[in-house]
N, C-alpha and C. Protein backbone atom coordinates (compact mmCIF):
# COMPACT_ATOMS: atom_id res chain seq x y z
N UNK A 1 103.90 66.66 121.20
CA UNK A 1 105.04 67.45 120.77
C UNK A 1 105.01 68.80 121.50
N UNK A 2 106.11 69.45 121.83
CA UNK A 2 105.88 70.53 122.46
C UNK A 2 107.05 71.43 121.22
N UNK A 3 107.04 73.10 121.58
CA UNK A 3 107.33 73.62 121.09
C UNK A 3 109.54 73.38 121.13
N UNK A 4 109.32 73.14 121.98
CA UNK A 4 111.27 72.86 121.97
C UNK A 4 111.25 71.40 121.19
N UNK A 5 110.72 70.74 121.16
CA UNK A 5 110.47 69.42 120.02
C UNK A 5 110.42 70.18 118.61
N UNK A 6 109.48 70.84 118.07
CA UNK A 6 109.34 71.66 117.00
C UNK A 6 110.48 71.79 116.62
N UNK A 7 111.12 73.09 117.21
CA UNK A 7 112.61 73.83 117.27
C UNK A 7 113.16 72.60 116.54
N UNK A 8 113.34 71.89 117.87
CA UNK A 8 114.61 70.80 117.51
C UNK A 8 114.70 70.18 116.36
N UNK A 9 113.29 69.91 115.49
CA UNK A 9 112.84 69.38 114.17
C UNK A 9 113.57 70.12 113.39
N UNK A 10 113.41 71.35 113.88
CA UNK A 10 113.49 72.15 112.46
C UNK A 10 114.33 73.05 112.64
N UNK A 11 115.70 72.61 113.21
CA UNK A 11 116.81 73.46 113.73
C UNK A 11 117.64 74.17 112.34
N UNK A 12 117.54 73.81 111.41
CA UNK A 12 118.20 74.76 110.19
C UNK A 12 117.19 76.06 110.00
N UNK A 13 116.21 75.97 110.12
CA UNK A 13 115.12 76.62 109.72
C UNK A 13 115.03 77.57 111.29
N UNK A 14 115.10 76.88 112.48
CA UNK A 14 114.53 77.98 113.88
C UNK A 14 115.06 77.66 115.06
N UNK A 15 115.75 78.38 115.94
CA UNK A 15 116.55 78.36 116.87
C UNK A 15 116.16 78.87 118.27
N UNK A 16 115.14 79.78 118.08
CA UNK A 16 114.22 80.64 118.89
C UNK A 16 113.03 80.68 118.77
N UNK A 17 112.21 81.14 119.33
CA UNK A 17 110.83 80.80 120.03
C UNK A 17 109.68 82.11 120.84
N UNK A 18 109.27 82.66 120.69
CA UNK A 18 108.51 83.73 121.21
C UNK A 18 107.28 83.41 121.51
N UNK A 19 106.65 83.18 122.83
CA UNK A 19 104.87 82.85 122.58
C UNK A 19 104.19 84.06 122.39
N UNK A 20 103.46 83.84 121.59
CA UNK A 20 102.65 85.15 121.49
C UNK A 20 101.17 84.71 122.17
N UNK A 21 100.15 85.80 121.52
CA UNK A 21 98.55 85.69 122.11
C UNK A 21 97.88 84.46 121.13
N UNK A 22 97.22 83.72 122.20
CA UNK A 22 96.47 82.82 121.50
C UNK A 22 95.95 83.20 120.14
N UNK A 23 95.37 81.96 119.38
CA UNK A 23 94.35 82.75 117.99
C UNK A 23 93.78 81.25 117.89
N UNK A 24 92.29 81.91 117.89
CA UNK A 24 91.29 80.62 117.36
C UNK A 24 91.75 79.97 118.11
N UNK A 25 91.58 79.65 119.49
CA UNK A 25 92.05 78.83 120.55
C UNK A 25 92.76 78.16 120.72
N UNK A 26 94.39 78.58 119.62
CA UNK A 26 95.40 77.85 118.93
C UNK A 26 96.48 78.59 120.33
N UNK A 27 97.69 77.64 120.50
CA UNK A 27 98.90 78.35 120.93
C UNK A 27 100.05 78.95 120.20
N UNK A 28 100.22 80.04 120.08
CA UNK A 28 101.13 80.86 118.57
C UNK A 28 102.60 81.06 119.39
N UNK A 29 103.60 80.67 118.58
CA UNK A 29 104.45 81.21 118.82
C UNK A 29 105.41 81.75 117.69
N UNK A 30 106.03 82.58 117.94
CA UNK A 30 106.77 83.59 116.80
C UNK A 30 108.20 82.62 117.18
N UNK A 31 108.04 82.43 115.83
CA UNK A 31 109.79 81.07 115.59
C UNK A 31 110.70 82.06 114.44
N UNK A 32 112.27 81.85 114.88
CA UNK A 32 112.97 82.61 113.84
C UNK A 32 114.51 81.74 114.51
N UNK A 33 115.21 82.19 113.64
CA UNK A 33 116.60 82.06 113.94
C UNK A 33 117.48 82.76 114.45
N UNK A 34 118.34 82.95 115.09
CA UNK A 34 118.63 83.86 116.47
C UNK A 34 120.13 84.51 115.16
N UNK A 35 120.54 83.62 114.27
CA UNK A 35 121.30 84.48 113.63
C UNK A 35 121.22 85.38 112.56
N UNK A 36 119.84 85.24 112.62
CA UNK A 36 118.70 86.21 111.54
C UNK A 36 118.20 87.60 111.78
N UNK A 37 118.08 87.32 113.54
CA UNK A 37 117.34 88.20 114.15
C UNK A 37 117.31 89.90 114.03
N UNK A 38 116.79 90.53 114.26
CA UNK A 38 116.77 92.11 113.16
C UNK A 38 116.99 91.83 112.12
N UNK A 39 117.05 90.98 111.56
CA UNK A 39 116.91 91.03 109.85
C UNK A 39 115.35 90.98 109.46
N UNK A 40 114.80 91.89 108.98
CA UNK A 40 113.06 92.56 108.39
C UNK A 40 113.10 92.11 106.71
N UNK A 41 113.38 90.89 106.56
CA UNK A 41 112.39 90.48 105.37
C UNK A 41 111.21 89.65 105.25
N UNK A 42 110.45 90.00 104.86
CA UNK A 42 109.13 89.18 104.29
C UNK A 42 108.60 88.92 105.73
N UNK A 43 107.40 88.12 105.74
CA UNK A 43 106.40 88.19 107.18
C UNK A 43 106.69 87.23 107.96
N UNK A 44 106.83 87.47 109.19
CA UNK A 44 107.46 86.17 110.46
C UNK A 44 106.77 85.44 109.91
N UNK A 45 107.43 84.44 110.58
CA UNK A 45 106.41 82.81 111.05
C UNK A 45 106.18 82.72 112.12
N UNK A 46 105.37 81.59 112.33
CA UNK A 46 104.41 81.39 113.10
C UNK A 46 104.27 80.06 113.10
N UNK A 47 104.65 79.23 114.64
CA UNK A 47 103.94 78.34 114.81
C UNK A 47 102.70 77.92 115.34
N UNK A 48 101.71 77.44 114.90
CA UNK A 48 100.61 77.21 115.12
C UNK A 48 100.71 75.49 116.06
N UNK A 49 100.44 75.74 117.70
CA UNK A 49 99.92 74.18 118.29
C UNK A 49 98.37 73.90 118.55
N UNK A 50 97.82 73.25 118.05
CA UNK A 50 96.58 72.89 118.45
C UNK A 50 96.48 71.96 119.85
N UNK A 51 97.19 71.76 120.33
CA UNK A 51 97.12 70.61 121.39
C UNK A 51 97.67 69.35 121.20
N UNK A 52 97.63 68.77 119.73
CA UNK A 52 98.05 67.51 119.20
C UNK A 52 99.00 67.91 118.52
N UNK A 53 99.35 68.69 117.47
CA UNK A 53 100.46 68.64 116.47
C UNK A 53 100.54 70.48 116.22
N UNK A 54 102.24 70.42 115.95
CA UNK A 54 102.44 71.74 115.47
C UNK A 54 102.96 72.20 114.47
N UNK A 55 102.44 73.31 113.78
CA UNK A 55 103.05 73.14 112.31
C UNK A 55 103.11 74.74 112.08
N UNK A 56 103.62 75.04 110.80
CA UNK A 56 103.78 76.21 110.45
C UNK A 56 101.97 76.63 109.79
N UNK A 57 102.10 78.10 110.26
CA UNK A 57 101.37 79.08 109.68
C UNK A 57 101.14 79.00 108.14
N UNK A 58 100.18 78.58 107.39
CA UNK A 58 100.16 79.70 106.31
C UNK A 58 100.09 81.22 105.94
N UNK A 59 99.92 80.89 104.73
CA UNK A 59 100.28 82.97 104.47
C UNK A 59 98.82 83.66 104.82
N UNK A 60 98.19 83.10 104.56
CA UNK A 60 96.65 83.72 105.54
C UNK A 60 96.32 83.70 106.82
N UNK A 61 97.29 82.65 107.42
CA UNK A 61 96.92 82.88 108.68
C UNK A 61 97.81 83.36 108.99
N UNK A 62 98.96 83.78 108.70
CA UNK A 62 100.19 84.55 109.20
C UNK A 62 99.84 85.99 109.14
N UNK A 63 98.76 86.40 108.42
CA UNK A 63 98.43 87.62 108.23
C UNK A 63 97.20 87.99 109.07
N UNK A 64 96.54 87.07 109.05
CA UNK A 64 95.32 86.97 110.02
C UNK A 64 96.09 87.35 111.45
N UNK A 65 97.03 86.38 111.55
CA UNK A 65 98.13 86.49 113.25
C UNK A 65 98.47 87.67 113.24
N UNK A 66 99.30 88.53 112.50
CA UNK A 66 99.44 89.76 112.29
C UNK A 66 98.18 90.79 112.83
N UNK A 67 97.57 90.49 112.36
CA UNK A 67 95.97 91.62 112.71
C UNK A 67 95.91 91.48 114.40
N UNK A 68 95.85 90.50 114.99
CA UNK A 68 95.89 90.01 116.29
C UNK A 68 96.57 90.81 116.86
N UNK A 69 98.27 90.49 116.83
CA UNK A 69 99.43 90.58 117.39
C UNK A 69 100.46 91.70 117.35
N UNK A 70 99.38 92.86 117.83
CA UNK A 70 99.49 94.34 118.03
C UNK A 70 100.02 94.79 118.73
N UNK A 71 101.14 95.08 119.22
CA UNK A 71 101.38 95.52 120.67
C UNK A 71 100.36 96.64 120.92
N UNK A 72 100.23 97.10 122.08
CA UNK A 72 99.27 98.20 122.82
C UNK A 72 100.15 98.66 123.24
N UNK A 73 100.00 100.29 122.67
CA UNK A 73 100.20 101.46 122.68
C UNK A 73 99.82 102.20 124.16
N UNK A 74 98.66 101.88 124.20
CA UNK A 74 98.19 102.86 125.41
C UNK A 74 98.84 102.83 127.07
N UNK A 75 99.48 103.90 127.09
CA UNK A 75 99.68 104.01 128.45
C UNK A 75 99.66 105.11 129.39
């Protein structure tokens, strides 16, 4: 399955796609709906691919991803 497979699964739910930084040697990508977008409620999601199957984040690891997925400041 790849991540535009995902999407396509779950097209009521996500329309868009962001990869972010690996975690736990997982591939993350930040999923949302493009007619949502700037809308700031409650904590992104997150798809989590292991290589074989991809699924949504839980709320611990969505927060765990969070800690990660910092932009850098320094310039």
């Amino acid at each position: 399955m790849t991540i535009q497979d995902f999407i396509g699964e779950h097209s009521a739910d996500f329309d868009t796609y962001e990869v972010r930084p690996d975690w736990h040697g997982n591939k993350i990508y930040s999923v949302w709906l493009k007619s949502n977008e700037g809308a700031c409620v409650g904590y992104p999601q997150y798809a989590i691919d292991n290589g074989k199957t991809i699924r949504l984040s839980t709320i611990e690891e969505t927060i765990a991803i969070m800690e990660t997925d910092i932009p850098s400041t320094d310039d």
